[in-house]
Protein backbone atom coordinates (compact mmCIF):
# COMPACT_ATOMS: atom_id res chain seq x y z
CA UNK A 1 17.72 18.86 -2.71
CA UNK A 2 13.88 17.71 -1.84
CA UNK A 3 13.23 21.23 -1.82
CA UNK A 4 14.74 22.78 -4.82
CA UNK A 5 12.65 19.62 -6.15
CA UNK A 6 9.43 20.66 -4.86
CA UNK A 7 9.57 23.64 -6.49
CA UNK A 8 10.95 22.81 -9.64
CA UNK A 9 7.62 20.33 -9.85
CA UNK A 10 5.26 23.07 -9.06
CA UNK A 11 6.97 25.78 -11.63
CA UNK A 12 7.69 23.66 -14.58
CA UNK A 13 5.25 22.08 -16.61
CA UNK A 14 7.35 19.21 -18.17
CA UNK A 15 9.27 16.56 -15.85
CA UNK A 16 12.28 14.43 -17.17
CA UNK A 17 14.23 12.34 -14.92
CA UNK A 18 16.65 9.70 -15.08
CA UNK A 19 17.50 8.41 -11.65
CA UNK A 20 19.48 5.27 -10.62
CA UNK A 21 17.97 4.77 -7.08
CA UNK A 22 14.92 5.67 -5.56
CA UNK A 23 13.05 5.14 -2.62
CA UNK A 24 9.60 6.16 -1.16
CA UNK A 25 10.64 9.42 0.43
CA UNK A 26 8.70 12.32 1.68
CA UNK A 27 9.14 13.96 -1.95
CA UNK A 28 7.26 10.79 -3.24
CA UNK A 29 3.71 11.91 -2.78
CA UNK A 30 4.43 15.48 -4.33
CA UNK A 31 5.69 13.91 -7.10
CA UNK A 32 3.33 11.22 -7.87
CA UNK A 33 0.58 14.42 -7.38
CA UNK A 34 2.64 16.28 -10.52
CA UNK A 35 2.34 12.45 -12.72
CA UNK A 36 0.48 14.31 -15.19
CA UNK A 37 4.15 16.22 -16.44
CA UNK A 38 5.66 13.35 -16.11
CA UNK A 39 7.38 13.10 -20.13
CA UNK A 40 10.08 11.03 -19.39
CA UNK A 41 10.72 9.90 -15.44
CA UNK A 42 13.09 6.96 -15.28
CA UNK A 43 14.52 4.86 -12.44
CA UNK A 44 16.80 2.10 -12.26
CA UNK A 45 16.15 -1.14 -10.34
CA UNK A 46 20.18 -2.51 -10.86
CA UNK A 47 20.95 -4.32 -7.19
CA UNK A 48 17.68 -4.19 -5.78
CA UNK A 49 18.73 -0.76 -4.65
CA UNK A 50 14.76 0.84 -5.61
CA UNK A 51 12.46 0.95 -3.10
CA UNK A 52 9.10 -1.60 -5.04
CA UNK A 53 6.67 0.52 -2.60
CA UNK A 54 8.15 3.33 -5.36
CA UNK A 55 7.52 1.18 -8.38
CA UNK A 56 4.58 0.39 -6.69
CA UNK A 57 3.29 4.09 -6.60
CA UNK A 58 4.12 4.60 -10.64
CA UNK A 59 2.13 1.27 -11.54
CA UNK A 60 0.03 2.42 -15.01
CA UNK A 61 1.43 5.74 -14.91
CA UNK A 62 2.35 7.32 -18.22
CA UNK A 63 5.55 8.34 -18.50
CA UNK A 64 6.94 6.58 -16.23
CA UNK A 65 9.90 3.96 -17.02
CA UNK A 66 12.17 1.29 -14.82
CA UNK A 67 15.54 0.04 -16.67
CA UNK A 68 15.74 -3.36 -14.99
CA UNK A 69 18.87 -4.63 -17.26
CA UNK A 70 21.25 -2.42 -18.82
CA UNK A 71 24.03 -4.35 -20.99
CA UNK A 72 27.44 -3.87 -19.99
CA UNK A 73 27.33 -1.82 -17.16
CA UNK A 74 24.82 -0.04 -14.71
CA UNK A 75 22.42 2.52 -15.07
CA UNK A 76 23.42 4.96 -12.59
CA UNK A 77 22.20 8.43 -13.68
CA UNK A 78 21.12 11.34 -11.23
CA UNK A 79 19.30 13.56 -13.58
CA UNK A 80 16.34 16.11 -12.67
CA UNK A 81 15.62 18.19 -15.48
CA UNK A 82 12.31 20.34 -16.25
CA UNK A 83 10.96 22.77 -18.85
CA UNK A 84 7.81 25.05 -19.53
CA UNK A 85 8.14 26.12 -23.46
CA UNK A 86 11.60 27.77 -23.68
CA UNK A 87 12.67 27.45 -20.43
CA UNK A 88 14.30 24.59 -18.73
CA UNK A 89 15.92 23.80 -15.60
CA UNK A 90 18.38 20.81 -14.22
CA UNK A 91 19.30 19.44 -11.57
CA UNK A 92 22.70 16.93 -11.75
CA UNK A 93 24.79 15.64 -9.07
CA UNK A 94 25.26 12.27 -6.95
CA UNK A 95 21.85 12.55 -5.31
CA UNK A 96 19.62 9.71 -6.08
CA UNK A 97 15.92 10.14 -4.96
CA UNK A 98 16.50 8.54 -1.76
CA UNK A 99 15.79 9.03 1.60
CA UNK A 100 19.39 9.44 1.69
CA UNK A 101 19.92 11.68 -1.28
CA UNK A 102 16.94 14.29 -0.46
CA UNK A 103 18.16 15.12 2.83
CA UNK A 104 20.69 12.62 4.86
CA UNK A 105 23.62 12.12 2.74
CA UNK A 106 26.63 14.53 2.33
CA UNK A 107 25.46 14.85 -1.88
CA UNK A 108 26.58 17.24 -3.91
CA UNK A 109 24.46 18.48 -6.96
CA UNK A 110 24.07 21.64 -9.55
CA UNK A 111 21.20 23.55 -10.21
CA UNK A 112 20.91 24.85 -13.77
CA UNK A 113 18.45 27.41 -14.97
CA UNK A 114 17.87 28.44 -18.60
CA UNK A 115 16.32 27.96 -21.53
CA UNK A 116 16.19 25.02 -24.23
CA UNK A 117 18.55 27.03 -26.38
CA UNK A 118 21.65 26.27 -23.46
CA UNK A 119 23.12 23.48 -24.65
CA UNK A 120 23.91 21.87 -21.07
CA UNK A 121 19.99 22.03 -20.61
CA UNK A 122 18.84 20.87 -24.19
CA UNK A 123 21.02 17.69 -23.46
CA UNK A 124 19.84 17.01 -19.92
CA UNK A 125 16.33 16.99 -21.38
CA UNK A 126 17.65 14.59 -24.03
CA UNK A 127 19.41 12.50 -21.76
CA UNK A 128 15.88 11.53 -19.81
CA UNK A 129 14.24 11.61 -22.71
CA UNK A 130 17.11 8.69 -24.31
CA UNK A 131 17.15 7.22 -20.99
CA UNK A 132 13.38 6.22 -21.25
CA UNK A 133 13.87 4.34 -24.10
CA UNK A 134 15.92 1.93 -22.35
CA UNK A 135 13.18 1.20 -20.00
CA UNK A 136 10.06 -0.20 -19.81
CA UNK A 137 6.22 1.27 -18.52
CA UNK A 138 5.79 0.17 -15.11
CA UNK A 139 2.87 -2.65 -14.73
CA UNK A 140 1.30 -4.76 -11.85
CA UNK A 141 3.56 -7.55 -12.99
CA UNK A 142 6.29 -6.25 -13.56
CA UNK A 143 5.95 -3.97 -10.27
CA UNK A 144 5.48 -7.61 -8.35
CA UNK A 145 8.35 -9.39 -10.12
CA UNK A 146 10.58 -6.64 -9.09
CA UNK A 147 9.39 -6.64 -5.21
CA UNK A 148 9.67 -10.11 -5.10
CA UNK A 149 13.71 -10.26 -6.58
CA UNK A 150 13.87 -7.20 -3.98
CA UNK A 151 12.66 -9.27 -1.10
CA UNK A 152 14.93 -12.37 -1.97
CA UNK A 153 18.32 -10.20 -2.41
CA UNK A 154 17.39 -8.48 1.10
CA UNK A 155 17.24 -12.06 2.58
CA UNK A 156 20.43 -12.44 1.27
């Protein structure tokens, strides 16, 4: 998974994710370096389950979201999709961007390869893209609220 990731971030010039989970992994760096794509990169904080030295990382970065309340259920996507003009590629399985999910866990994931005009792709692009919306831009306040309601439900 963390590799397939790698170099989907180096040969794609658009990123869209929508991730429940994520924590700062060795992937982190690589993708913080590709921010600049970033159109649409979402990642849920539901259960304290993020890693804030992540949230931390995407403070002020544009086009980056975290969903902190989502009505009626939890957001719990694992979407990785990419594009360059007409062509597009996805990623979808169980693998959050974990330490766990990019290398430890027994995950099990699809890579997709196309263009916009598949219709799997075009709606895994518009799935991050919708998922964003639900979110909110990552800020120094919001980044420390979130570490410090992470830091009380570890002590519990």
């Amino acid at each position: 998974m963390e590799r397939s990731l790698e170099a989907l971030l180096a040969e794609y010039d658009e990123v869209y994710w929508a991730v429940a989970w994520g924590t700062a992994n060795s992937l982190s760096g690589s993708l913080l370096s590709h921010s600049g794509k970033f159109r649409a990169v979402t990642f849920g904080l539901s259960f304290a389950q993020t890693d804030p030295d992540l949230i931390d990382l995407f403070v002020g970065v544009p086009g980056c979201y975290v969903v902190s309340e989502f009505p009626g259920g939890t957001f719990h996507p694992k979407v990785y999709a990419f594009r360059s003009g007409e062509r597009a590629a996805a990623i979808i399985g169980s693998a959050n961007f974990t330490r766990g999910g990019m290398g430890n866990n027994h995950e099990a994931s699809i890579l997709i390869a196309g263009t916009i005009n598949d219709q799997v792709l075009a709606d895994a692009l518009a799935y991050a893209a919708r998922s964003a919306e639900l979110g909110n831009s990552v800020t120094e306040g919001l980044a420390l609220r979130y570490r410090l309601s992470y830091e009380l439900a570890a002590r519990k």
